[in-house]
N, C-alpha and C. Protein backbone atom coordinates (compact mmCIF):
# COMPACT_ATOMS: atom_id res chain seq x y z
N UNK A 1 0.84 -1.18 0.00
CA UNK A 1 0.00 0.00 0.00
C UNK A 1 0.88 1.24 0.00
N UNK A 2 0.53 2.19 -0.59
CA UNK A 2 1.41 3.27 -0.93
C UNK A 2 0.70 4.17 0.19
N UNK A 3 1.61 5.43 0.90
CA UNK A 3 1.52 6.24 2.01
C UNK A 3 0.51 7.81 1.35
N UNK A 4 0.29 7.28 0.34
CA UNK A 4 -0.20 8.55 -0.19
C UNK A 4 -1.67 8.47 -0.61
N UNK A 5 -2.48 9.30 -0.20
CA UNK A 5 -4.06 9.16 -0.66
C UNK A 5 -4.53 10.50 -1.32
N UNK A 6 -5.10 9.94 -2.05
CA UNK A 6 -5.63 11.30 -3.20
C UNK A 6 -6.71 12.07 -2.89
N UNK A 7 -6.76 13.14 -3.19
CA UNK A 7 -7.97 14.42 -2.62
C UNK A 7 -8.98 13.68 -2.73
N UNK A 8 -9.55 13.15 -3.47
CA UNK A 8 -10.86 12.49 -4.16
C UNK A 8 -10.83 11.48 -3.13
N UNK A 9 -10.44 10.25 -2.86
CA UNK A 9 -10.66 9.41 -1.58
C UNK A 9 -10.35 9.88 -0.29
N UNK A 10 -10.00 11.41 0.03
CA UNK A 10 -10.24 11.71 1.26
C UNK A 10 -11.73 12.45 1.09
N UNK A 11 -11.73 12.74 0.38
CA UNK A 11 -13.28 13.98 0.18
C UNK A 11 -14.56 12.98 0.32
N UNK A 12 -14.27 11.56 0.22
CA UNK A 12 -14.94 10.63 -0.02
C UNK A 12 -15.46 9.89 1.32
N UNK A 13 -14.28 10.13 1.90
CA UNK A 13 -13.97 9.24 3.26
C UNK A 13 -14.46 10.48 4.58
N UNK A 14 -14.52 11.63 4.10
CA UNK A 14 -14.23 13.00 5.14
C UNK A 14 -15.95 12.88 5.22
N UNK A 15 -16.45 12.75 3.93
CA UNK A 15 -18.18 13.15 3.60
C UNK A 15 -18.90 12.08 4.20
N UNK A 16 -18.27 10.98 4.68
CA UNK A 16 -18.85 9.66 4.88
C UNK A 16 -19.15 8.42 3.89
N UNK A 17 -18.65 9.06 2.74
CA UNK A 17 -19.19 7.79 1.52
C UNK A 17 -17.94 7.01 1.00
N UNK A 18 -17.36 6.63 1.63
CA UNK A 18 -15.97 5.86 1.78
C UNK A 18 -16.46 3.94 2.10
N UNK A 19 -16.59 3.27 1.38
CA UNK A 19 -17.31 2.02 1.66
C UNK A 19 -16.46 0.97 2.75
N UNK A 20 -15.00 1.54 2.84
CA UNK A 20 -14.25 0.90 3.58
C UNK A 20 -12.89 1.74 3.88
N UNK A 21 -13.15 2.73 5.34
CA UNK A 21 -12.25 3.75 6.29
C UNK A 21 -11.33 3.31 6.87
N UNK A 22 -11.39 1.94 7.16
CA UNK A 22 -10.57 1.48 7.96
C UNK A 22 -9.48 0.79 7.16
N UNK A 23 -9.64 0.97 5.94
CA UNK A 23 -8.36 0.70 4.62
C UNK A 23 -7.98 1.65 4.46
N UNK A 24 -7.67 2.80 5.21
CA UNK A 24 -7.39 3.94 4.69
C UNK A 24 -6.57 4.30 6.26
N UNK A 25 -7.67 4.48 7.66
CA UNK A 25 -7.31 5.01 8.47
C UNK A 25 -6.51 4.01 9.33
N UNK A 26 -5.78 4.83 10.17
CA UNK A 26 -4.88 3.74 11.32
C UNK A 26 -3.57 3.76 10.95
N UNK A 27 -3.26 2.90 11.38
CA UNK A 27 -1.53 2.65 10.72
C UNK A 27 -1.74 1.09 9.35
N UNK A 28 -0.49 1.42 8.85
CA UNK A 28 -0.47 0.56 7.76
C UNK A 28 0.97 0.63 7.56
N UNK A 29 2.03 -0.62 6.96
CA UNK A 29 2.45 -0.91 6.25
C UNK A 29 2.96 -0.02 5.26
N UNK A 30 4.34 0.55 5.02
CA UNK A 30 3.95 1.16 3.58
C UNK A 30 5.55 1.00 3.12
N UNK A 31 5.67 1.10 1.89
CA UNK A 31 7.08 1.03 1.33
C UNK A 31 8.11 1.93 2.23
N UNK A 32 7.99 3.20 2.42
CA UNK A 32 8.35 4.07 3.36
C UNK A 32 8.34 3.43 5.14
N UNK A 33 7.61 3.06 5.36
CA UNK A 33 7.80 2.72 6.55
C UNK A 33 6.05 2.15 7.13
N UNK A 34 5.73 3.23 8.39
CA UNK A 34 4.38 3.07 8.58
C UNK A 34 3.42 4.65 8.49
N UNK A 35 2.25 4.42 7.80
CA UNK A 35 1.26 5.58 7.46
C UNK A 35 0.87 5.22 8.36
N UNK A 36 0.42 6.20 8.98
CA UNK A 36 -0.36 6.55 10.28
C UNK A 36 -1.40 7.60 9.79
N UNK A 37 -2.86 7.71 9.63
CA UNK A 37 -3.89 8.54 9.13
C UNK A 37 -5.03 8.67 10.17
N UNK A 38 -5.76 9.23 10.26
CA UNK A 38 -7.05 9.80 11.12
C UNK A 38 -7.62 11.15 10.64
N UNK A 39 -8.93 10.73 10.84
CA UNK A 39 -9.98 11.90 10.89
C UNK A 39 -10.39 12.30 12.04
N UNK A 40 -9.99 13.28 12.48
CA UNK A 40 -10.67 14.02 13.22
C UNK A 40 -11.24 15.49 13.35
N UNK A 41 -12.64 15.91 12.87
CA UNK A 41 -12.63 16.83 12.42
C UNK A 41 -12.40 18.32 13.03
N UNK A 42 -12.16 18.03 14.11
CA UNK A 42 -11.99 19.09 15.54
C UNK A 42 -11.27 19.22 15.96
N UNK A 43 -10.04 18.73 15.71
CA UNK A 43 -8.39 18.52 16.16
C UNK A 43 -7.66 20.14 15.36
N UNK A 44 -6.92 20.45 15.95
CA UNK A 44 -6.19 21.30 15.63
C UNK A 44 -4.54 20.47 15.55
N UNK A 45 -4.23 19.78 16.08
CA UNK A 45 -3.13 18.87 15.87
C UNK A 45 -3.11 17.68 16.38
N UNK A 46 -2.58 16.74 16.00
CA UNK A 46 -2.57 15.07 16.23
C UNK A 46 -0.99 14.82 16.41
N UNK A 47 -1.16 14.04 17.44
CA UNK A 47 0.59 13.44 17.80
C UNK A 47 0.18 12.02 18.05
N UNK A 48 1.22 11.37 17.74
CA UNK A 48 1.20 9.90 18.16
C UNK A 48 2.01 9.38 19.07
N UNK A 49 1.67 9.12 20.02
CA UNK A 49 2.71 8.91 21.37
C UNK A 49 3.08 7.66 21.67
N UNK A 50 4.27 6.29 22.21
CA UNK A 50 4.73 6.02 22.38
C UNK A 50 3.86 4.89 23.71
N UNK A 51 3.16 4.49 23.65
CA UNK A 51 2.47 3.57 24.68
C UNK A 51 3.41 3.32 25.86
N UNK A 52 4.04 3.47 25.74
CA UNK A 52 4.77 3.11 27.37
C UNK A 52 5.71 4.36 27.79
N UNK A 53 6.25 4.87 26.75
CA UNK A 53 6.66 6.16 27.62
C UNK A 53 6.35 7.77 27.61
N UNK A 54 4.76 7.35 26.58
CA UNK A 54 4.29 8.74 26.45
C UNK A 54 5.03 9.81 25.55
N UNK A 55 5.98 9.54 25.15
CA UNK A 55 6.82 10.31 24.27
C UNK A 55 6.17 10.58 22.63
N UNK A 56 6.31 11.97 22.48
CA UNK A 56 5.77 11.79 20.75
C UNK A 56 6.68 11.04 19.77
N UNK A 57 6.16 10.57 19.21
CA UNK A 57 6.66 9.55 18.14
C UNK A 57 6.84 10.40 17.10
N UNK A 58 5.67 10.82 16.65
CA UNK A 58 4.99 11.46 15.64
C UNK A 58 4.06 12.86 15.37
N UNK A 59 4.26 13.94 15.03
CA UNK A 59 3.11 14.65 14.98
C UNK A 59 2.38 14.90 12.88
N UNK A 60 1.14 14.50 13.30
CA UNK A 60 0.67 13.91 12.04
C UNK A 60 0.38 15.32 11.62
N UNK A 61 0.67 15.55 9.82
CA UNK A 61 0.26 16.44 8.96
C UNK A 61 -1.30 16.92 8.87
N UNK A 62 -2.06 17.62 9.06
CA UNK A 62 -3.23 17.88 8.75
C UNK A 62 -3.14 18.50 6.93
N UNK A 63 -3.52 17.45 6.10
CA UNK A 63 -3.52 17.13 4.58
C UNK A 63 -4.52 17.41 4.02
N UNK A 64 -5.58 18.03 5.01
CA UNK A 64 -6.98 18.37 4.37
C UNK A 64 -8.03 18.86 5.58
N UNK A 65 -8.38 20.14 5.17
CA UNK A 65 -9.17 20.90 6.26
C UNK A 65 -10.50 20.18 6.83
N UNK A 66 -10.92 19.53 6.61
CA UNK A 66 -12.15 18.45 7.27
C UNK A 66 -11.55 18.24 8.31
N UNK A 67 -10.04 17.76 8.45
CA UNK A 67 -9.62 17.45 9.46
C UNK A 67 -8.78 15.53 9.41
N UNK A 68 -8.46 15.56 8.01
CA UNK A 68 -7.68 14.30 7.36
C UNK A 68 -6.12 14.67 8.05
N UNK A 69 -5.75 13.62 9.14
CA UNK A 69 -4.26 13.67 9.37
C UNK A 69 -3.56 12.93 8.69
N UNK A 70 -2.38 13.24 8.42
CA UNK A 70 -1.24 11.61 8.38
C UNK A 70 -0.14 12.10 8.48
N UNK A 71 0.90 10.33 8.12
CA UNK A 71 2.23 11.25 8.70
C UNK A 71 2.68 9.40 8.64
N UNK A 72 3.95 9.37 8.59
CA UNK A 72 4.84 8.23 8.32
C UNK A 72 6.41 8.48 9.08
N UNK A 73 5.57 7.38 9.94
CA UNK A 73 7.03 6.59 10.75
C UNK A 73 8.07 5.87 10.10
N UNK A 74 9.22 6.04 10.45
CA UNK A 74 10.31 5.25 9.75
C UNK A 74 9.84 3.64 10.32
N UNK A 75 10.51 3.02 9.20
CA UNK A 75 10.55 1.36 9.29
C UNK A 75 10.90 1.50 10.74
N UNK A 76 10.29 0.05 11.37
CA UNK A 76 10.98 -0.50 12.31
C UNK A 76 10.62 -1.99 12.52
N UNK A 77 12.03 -2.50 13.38
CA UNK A 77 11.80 -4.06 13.72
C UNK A 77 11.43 -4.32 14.69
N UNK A 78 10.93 -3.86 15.48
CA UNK A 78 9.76 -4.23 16.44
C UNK A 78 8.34 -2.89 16.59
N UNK A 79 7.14 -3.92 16.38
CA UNK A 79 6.15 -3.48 16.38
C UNK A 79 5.92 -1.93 17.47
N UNK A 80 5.22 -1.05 16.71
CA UNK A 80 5.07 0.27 17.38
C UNK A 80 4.40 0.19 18.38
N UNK A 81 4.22 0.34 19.85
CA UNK A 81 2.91 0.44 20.48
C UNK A 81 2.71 1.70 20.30
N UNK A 82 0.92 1.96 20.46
CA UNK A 82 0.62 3.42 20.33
C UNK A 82 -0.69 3.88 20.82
């Protein structure tokens, strides 16, 4: 899966007519490493923190004013908690 999603399947997914969000949102797999995406339409910024030591990992791009985040973690060999 590629880390990149096109205006048209977020506008799709933001409006509610997205037949399957959860192929899109969350973390995933990606040539780059891991996509990390979320909607939230009320967020002014999104970080992704570190399950055990609370530390930001990540602070995700807001890619579209609805409120579409993302943002890509480098590879790693052991699984992210988050």
């Amino acid at each position: 899966m590629s880390g990149t999603i096109d205006r048209g399947t977020i506008q799709q997914l933001t409006s509610g007519h997205y037949a399957d969000p959860f192929s899109i949102l969350g973390i995933h797999k990606t040539a780059d490493g891991y996509a990390i995406r979320t909607f939230a339409p009320d967020a002014t910024q999104v970080s992704v923190l570190d399950k055990d030591t609370q530390k930001i990992l990540l602070t995700l791009t807001q890619t579209d004013q609805t409120g579409f985040f993302s943002g890509t973690l480098s590879p790693s060999k052991t699984p992210y908690r988050y």
